[in-house]
Protein backbone atom coordinates (compact mmCIF):
# COMPACT_ATOMS: atom_id res chain seq x y z
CA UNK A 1 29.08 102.43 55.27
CA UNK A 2 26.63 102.48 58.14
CA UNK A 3 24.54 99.81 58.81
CA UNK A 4 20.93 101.39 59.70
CA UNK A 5 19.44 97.96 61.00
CA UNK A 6 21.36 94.82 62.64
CA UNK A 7 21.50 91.51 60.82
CA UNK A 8 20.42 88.39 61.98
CA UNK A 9 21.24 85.46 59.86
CA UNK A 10 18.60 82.88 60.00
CA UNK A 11 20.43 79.28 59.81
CA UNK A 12 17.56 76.69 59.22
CA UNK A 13 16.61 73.57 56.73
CA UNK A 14 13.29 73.62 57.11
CA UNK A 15 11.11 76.00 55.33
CA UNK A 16 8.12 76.64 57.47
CA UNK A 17 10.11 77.38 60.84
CA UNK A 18 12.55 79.88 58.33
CA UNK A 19 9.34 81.98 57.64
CA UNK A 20 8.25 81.91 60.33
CA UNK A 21 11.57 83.74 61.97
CA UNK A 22 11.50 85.76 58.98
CA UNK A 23 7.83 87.37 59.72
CA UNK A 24 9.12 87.47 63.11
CA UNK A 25 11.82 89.53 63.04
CA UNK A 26 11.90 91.43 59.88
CA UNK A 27 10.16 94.25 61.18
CA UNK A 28 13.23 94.84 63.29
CA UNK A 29 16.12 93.87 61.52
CA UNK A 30 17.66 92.76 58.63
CA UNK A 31 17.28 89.21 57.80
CA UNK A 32 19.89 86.62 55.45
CA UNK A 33 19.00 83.28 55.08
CA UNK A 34 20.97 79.96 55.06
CA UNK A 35 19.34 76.40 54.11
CA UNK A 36 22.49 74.57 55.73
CA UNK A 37 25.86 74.97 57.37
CA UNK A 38 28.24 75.30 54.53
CA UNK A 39 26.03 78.33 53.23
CA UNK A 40 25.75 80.11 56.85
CA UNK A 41 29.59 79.69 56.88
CA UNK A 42 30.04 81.87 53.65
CA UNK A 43 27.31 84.03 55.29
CA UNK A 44 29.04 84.48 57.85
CA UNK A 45 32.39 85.57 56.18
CA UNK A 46 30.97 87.98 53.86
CA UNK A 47 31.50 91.77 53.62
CA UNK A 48 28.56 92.88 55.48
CA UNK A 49 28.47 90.29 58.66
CA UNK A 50 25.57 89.45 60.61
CA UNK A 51 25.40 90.73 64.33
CA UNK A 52 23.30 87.61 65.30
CA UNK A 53 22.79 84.09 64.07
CA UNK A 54 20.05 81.99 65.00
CA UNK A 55 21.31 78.59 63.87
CA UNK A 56 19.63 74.65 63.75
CA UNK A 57 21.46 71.79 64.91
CA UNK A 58 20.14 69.40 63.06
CA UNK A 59 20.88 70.08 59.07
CA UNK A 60 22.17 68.38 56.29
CA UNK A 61 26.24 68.13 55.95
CA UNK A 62 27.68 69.66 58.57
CA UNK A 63 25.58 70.18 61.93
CA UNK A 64 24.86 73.39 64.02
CA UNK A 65 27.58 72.23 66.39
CA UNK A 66 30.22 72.05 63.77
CA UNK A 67 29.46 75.23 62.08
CA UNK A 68 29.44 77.05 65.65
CA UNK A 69 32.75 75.19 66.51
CA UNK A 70 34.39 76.63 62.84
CA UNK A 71 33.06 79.92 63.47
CA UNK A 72 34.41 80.43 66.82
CA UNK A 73 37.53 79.47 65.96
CA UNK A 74 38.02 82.00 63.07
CA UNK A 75 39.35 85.36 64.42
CA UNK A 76 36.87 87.06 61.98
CA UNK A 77 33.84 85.82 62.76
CA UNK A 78 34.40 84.52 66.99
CA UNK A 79 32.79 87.70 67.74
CA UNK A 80 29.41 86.76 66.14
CA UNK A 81 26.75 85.73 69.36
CA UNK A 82 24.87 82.09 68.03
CA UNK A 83 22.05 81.38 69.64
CA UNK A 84 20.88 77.38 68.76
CA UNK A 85 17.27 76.60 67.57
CA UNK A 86 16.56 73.09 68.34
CA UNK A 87 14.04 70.55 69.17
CA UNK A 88 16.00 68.66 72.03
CA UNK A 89 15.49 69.89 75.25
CA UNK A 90 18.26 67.40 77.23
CA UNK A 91 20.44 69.44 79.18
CA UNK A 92 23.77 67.36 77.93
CA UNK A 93 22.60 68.78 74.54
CA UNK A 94 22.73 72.51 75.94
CA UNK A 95 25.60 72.09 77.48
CA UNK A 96 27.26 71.07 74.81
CA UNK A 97 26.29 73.74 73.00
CA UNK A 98 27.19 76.12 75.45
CA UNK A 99 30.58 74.80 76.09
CA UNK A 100 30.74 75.70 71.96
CA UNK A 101 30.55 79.23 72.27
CA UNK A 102 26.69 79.44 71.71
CA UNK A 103 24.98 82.02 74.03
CA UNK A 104 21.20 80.64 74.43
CA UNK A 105 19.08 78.17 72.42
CA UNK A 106 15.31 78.64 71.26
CA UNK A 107 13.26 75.68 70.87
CA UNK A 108 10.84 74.50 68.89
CA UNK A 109 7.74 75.35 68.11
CA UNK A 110 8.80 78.69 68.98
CA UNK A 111 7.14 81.04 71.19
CA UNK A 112 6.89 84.65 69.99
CA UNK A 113 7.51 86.75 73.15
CA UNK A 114 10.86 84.67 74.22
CA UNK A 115 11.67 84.61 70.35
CA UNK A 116 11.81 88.35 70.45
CA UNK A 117 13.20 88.70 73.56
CA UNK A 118 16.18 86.44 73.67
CA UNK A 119 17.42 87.90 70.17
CA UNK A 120 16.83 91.58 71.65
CA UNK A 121 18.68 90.78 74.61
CA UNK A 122 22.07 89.01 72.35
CA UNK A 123 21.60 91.88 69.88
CA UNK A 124 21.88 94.91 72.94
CA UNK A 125 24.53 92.53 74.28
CA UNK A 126 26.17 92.07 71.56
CA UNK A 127 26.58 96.39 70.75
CA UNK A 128 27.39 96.84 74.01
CA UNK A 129 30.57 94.57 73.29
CA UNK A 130 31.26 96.36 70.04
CA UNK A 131 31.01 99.64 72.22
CA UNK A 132 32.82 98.01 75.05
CA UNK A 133 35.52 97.55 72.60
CA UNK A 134 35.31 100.37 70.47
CA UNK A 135 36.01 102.58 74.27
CA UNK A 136 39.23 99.81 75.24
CA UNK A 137 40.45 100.37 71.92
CA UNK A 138 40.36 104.37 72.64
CA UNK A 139 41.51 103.70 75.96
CA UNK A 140 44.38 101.47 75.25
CA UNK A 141 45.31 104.10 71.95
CA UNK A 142 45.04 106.76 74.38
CA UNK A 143 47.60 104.63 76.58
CA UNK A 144 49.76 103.87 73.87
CA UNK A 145 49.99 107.59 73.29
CA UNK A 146 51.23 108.89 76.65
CA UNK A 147 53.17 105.76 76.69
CA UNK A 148 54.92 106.85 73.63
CA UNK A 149 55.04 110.92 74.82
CA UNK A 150 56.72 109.56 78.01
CA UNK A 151 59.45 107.69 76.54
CA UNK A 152 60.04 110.33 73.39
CA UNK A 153 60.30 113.38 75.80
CA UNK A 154 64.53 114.49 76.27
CA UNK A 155 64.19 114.71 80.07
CA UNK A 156 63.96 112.00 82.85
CA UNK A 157 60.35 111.14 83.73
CA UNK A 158 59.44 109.37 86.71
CA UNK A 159 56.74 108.06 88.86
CA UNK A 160 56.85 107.40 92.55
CA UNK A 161 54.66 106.30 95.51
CA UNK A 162 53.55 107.72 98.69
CA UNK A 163 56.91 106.97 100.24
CA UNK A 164 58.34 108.99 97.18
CA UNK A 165 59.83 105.39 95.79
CA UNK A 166 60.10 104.77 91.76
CA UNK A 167 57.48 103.26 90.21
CA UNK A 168 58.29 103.28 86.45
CA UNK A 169 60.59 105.72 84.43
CA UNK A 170 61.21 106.36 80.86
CA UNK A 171 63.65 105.91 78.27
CA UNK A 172 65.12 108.94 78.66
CA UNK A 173 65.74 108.80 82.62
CA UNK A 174 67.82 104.79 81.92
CA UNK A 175 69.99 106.76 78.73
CA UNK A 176 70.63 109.50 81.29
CA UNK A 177 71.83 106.94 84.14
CA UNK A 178 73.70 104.66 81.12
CA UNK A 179 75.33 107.92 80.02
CA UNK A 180 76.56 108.99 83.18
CA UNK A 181 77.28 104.70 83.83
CA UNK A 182 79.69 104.83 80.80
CA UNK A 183 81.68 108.03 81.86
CA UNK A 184 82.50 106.62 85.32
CA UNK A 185 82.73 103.07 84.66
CA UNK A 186 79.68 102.15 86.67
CA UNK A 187 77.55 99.13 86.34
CA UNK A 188 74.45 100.98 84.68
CA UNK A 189 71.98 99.38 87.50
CA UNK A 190 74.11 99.91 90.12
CA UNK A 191 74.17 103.93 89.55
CA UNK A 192 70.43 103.71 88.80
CA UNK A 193 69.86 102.53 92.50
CA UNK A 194 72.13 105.78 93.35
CA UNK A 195 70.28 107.68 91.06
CA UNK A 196 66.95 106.82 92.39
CA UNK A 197 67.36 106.49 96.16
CA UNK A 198 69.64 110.57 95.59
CA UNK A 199 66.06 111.73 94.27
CA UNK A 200 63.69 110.01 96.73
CA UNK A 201 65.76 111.95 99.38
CA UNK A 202 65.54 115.39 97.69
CA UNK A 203 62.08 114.25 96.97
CA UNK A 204 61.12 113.76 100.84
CA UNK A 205 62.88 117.48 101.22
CA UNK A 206 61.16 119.40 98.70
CA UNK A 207 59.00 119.26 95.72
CA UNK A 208 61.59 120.93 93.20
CA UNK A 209 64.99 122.14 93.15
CA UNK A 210 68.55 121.06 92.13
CA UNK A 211 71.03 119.05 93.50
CA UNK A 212 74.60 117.70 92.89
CA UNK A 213 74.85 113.94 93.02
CA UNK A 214 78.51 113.11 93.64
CA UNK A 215 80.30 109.83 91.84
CA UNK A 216 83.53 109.34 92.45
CA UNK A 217 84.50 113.04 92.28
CA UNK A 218 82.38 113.50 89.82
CA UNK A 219 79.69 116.31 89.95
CA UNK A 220 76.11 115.99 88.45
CA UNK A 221 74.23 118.66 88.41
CA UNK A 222 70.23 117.55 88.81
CA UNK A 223 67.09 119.93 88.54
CA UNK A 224 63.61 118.31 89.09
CA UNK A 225 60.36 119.54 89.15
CA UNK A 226 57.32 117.46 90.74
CA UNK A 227 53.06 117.33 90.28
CA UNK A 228 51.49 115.47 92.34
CA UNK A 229 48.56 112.97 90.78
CA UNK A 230 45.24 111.58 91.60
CA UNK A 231 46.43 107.75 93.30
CA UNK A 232 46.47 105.48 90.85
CA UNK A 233 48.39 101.88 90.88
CA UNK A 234 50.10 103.61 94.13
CA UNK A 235 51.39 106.10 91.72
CA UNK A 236 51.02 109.30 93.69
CA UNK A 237 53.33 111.93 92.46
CA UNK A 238 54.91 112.21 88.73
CA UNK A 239 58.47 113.60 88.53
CA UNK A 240 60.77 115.73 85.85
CA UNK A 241 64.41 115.34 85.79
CA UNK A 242 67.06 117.00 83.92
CA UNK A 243 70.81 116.63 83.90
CA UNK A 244 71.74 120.22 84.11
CA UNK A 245 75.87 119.56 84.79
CA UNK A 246 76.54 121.27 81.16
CA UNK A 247 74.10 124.36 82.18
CA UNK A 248 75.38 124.03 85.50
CA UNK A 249 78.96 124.96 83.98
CA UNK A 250 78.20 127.33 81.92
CA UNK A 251 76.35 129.28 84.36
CA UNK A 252 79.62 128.65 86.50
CA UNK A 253 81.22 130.62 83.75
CA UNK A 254 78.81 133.38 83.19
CA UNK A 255 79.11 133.92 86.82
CA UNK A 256 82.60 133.89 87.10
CA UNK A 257 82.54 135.71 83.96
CA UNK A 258 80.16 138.49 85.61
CA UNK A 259 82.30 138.66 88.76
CA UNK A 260 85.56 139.27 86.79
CA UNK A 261 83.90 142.15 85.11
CA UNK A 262 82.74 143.76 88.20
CA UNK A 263 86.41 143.21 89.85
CA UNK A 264 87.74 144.80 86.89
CA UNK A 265 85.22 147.84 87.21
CA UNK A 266 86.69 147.77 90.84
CA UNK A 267 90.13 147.10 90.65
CA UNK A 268 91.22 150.84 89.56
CA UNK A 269 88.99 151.98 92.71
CA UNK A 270 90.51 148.98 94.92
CA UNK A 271 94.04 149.96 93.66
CA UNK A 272 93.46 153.86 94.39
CA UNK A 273 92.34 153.19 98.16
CA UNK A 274 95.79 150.70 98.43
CA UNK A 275 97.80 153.51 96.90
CA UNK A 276 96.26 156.08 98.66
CA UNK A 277 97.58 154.98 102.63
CA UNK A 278 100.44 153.75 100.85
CA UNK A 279 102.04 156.46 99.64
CA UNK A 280 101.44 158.71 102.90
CA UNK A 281 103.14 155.32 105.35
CA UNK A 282 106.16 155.22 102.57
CA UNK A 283 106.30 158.74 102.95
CA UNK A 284 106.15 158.81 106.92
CA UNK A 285 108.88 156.20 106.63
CA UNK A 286 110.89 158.26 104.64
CA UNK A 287 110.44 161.19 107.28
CA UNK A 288 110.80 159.03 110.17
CA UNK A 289 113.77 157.38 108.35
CA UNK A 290 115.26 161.16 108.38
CA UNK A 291 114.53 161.72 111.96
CA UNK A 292 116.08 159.09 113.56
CA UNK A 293 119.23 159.82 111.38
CA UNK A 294 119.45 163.34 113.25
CA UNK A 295 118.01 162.03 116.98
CA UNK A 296 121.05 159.50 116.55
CA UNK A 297 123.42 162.59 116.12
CA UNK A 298 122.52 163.51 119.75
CA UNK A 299 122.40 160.50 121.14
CA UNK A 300 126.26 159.90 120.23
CA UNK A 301 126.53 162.99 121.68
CA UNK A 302 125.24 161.86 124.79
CA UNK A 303 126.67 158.36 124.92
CA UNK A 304 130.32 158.83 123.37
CA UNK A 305 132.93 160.47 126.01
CA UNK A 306 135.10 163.16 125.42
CA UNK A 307 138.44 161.95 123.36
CA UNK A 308 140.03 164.56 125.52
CA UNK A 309 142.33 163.59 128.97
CA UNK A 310 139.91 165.87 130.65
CA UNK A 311 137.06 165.50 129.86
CA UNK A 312 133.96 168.27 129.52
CA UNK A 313 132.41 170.28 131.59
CA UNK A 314 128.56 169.63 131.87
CA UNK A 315 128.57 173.42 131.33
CA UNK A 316 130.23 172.47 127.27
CA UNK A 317 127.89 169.45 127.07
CA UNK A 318 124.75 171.09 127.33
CA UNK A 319 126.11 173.38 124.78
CA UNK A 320 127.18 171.19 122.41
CA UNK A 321 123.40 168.94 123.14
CA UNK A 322 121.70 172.42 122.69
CA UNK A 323 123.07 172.85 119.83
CA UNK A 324 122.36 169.48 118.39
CA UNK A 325 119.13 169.72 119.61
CA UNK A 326 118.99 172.78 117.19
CA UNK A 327 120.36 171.39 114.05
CA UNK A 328 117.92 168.69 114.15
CA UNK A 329 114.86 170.71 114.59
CA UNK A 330 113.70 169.10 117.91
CA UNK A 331 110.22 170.77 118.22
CA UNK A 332 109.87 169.90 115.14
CA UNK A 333 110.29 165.95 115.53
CA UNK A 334 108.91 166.19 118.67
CA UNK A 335 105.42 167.63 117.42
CA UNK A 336 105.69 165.27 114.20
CA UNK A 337 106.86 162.29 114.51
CA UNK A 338 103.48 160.58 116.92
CA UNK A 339 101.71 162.43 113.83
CA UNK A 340 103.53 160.00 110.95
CA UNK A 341 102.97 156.86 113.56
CA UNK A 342 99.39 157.45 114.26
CA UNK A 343 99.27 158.20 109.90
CA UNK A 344 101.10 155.11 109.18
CA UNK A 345 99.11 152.96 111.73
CA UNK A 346 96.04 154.58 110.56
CA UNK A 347 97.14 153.46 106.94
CA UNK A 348 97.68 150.20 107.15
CA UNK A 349 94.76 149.36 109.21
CA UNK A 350 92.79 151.07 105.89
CA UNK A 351 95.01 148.57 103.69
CA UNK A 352 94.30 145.74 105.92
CA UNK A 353 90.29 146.66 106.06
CA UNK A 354 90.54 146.48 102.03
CA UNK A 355 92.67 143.83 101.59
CA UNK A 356 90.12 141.36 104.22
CA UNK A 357 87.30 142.47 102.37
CA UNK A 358 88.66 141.22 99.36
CA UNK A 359 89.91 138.01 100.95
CA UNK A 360 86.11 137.91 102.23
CA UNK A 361 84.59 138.76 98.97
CA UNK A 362 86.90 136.65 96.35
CA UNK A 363 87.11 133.50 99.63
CA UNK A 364 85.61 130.68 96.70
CA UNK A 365 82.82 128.31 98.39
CA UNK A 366 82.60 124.85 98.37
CA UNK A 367 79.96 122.12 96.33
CA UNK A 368 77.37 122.79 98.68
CA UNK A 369 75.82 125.67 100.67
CA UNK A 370 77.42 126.34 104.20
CA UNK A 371 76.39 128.59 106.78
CA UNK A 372 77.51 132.05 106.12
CA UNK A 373 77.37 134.97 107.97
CA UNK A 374 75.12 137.55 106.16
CA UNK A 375 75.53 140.78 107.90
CA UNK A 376 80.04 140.30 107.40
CA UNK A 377 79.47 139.54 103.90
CA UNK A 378 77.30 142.47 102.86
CA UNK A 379 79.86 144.89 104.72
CA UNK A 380 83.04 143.57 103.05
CA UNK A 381 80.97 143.66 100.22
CA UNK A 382 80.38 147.26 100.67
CA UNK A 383 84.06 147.88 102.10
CA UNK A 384 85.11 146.61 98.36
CA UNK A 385 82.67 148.58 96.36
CA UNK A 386 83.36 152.15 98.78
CA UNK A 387 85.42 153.48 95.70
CA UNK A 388 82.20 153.27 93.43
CA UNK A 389 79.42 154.54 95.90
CA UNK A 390 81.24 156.66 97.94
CA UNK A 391 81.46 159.98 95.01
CA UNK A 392 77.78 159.75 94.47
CA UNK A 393 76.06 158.31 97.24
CA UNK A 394 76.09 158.05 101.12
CA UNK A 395 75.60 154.17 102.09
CA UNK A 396 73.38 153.16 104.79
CA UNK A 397 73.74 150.14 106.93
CA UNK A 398 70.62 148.57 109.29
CA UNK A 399 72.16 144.97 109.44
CA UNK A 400 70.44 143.09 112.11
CA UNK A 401 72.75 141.35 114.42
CA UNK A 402 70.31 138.48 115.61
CA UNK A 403 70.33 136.71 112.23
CA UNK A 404 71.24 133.06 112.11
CA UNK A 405 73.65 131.64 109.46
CA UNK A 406 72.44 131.29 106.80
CA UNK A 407 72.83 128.27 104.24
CA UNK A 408 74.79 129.67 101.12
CA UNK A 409 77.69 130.03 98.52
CA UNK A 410 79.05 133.14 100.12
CA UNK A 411 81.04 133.89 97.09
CA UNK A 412 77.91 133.93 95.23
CA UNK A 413 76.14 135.74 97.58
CA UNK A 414 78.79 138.53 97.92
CA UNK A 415 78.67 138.31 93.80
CA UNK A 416 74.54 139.42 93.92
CA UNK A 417 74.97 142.09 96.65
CA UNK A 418 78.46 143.89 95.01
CA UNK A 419 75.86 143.35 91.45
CA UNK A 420 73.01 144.91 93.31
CA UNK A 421 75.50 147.78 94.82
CA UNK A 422 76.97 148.60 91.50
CA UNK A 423 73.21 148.63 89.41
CA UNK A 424 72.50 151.18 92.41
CA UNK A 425 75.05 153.74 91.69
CA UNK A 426 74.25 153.53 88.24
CA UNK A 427 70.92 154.34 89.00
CA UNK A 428 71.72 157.26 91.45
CA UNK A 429 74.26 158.54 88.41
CA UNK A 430 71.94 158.54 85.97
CA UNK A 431 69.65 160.79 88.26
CA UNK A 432 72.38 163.13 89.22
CA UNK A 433 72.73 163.20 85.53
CA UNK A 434 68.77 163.98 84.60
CA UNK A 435 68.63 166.97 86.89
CA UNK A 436 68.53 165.95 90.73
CA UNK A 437 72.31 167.07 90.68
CA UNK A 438 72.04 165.76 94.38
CA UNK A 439 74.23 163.06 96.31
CA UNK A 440 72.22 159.66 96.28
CA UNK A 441 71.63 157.38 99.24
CA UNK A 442 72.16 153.58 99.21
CA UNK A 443 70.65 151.47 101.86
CA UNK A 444 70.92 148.15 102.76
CA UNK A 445 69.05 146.12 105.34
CA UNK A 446 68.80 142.25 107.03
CA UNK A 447 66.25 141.12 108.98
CA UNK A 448 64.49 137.63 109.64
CA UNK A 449 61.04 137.33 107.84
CA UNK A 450 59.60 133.72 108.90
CA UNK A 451 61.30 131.23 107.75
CA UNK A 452 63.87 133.34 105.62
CA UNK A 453 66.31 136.11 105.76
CA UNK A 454 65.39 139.26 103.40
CA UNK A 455 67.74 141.89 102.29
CA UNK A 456 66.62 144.83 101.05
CA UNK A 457 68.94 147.10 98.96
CA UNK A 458 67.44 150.51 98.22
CA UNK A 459 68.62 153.49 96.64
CA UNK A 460 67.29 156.83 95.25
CA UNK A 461 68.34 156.17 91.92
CA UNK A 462 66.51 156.95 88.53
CA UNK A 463 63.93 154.13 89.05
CA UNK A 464 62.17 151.68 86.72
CA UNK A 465 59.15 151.95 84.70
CA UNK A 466 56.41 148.61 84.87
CA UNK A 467 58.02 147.84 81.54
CA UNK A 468 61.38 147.31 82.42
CA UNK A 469 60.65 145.94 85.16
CA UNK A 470 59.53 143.18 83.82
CA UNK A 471 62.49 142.28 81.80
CA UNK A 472 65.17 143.25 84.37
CA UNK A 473 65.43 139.62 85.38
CA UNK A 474 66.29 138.29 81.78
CA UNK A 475 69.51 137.72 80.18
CA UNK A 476 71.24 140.59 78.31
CA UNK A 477 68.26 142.74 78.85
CA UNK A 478 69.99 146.60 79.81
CA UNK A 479 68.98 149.90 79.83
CA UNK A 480 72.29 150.94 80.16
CA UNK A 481 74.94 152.48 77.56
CA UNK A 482 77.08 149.58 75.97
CA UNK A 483 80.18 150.08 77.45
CA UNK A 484 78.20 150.74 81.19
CA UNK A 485 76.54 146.71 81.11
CA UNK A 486 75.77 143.50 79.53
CA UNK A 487 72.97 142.60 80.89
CA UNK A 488 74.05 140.11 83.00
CA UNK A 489 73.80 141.01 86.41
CA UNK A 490 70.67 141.48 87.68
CA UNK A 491 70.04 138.03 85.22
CA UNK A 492 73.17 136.02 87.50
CA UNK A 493 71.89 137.79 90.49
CA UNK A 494 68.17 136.10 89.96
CA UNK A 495 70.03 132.58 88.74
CA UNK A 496 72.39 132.67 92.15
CA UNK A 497 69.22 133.77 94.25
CA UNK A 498 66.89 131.55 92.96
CA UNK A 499 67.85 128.73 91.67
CA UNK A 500 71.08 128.14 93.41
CA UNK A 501 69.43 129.04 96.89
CA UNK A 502 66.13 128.06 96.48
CA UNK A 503 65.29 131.78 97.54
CA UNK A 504 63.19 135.02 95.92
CA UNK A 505 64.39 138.04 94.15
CA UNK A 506 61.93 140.30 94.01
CA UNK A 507 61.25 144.55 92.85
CA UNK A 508 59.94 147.67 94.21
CA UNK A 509 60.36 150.51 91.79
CA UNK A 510 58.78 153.55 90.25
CA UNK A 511 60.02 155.91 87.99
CA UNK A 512 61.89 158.50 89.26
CA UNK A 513 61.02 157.17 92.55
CA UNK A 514 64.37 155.12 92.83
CA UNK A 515 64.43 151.78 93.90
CA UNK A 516 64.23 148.65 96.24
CA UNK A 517 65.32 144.81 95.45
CA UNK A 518 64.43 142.26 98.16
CA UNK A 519 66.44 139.08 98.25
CA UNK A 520 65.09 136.20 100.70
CA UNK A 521 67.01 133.45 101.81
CA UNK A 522 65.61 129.80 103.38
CA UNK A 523 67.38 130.05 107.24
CA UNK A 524 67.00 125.77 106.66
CA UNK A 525 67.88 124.54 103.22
């Protein structure tokens, strides 16, 4: 129920100054009445409480003073402002009074204007309070709240300074660190100190990102994102942190998993341009094999003497050479054999080409990114894939040789460009396929933009319409027959490229109008 007017309860013995109050202040509020202490107290803890009591000091029973003294000491009723109506003037008397938990006195015979007054003033005073209180109630609830949504949420949430240092964290950041403590056989406040100063440095690098915190061997895998906040309590910045060394291992997986299938697409290509130089050196062998087997004949003929006492005449020897020189087909092996050296040597510099790529391609990189070389990895890359692009499409290299290393997994890197390559031939396929009929063109470019290195990997496939480009990016998402994708690539292409490098994967494309990814790289990680 709403009160409509504030209460005043009028604590005096004497009639006459009572009505007098009463015709005072009854225009304004609403009035009780007590005759003497032991009846204001029961006043005073009723249902509907006053908001102001104007109380005597001098009754029968129990005094003003001792009634003020009880109610101040009851948690129900301390709130109540008592202002004193009194006679006595002496300022011991006030003070005492005062030093009670009364908030003014009015004395007697009362004057109208500072009767009015002084209760307005304790009765504004005293809503303010109430409203006061009301808004730290709201405020502290409020509090409470975001308290409670900080410590509740699954992920690490922390605060820091201006010098990126921890202010306060939640629940969930200390079960993460005790977690982790209990695997390794860590004292829990010992790893939070590694925990904390590992993020203040990533923190004073970056805003967001992952990282791998290394314990004892141990690998954990830690993504973060960061807002910053208006200063408050030299709280400047409010941080997210996830353990990700679960996601971090499965993505591991889907990688490898997505590298394994292209290699497999590959490997009957890979094995067909081995074979290929292989069987023409093994069969140059062969023939040189057969050569020197018949250039030996002469050379015995040359080299033993005659079992004869004689001897022969030059005149018989040239014979008998000519006629060696006959049976073994000499203009033949003479016209033939720099042929099967220059095919063999030209053969095994193809197998050796292949077989570097693939050392270059499959070479596995460490726990952190290392300068790689860009423009070597996108040609073995290409070297690796020639037996998928080369029967529909003519590749194109602009690789500029100025670029810096470049901070990177190379292995993962190689994985997005050979992903890239392949979803590029597919594309130029299905256009042959739609009516084009017409060899494709693949292109790939480096250059340094700013502060990054972009590739761009173009071809003159198919193209994409503005829908599918917009799902090209997410897991399983294909446009291709079942047993031509997953779905996976271009979605472990953006998760290497992205997240893993801190870099951008972006799309050019129109239908029919093939297509152009562009794949930045930070030159500084």
């Amino acid at each position: 129920m709403i009160k409509s007017r504030d209460t005043i309860l009028v604590v005096e013995d004497e009639m006459i100054n009572r009505l007098i109050l009463i015709a005072l202040l009854k225009k304004e509020y609403e009035i009780l009445i007590a005759e003497d202490g032991l009846k204001a107290l029961e006043l005073a803890n009723a249902n509907n409480r006053p908001d102001l009591i104007l109380m005597d000091i001098s009754m029968p029973g129990i005094d003003g003073y001792e009634v003020c003294r009880r109610l101040k000491s009851d948690g129900h009723t301390r709130h109540i402002p008592i202002i004193f109506i009194t006679g006595m003037t002496s300022v011991e008397e006030e003070a005492k009074g005062l030093g009670l938990g009364a908030v003014d006195y009015i004395t007697k015979p009362f004057n109208t204007e500072i009767v009015l007054a002084r209760v307005k003033t304790q009765i504004e005073l005293k809503n303010r309070v109430l409203d006061l209180r009301a808004a730290m109630a709201k405020v502290q609830r409020q509090k409470d709240y975001i308290e409670h949504i900080f410590n509740i949420v699954p992920q690490g949430l922390l605060t820091v300074d201006a010098e990126k240092r921890a202010v306060e964290w939640n629940a969930s950041f200390t079960a993460l660190v005790d977690n982790w403590a209990t695997k390794l056989g860590w004292e829990a406040e010992a790893l939070h100190a590694r925990f904390l100063d590992r993020l203040r440095l990533e923190l004073l690098r970056k805003r967001e990102g992952e990282y791998i915190l290394r314990v004892d061997g141990q690998n954990i895998h830690l993504e973060f994102l960061s807002s910053d906040v208006a200063d408050h309590e030299g709280v400047s910045r409010v941080i997210s942190l996830r353990d990700v060394t679960e996601l971090a291992v499965m993505r591991r997986r889907l990688a490898q998993s997505e590298k394994l299938e292209s290699v497999y697409r590959l490997a009957a290509g890979i094995a067909h341009e081995i074979n290929t130089p292989t069987q023409y050196v093994v069969s140059n062998l062969e023939f040189l094999n057969e050569s020197y087997n018949s250039i030996a004949a002469i050379m015995k003929k040359i080299a033993l003497p005659d079992n004869g006492s004689g001897g022969q005449t030059p005149e018989n020897l040239a014979s008998e050479l000519k006629t060696a020189l006959l049976d073994a087909d000499w203009e033949f092996l003479e016209s033939e054999i720099p042929n099967a050296l220059r095919q063999s040597h030209e053969g095994m510099k193809r197998i050796k080409t292949i077989v570097t790529a693939m050392k270059h391609f499959s070479r596995p990189s460490g726990d952190t990114p290392e300068p790689g070389d860009i423009n070597t990895a996108i040609e073995s890359t290409v070297t690796v894939a020639e037996n998928e692009w080369k029967p529909v499409a003519d590749m194109g290299l602009d690789l500029d040789p100025s670029l810096p290393p470049v901070p990177c997994f190379l292995d993962q890197f190689n994985q997005v460009i050979l992903n890239m390559i392949l979803n590029s031939v597919d594309a130029v396929e299905d256009a042959r396929e739609n009516g084009s009929g017409e060899r494709g063109t693949i292109t790939i470019s480096t250059r340094r933009v700013k502060d990054f290195v972009e590739i761009a990997i173009a071809d003159s496939g198919i193209g994409m319409t503005d829908r599918v480009k917009k799902k090209i990016f997410d897991p399983f998402f294909t446009t291709k027959d079942v047993d031509r994708g997953t779905g996976q690539g271009l979605a472990v292409a953006n998760d290497i490229i992205v997240n893993k490098h801190g870099g951008e994967i972006e799309v050019s494309s129109a239908e029919g109008a093939g297509t152009t990814f562009f794949i930045r790289l930070p030159v500084e990680p």
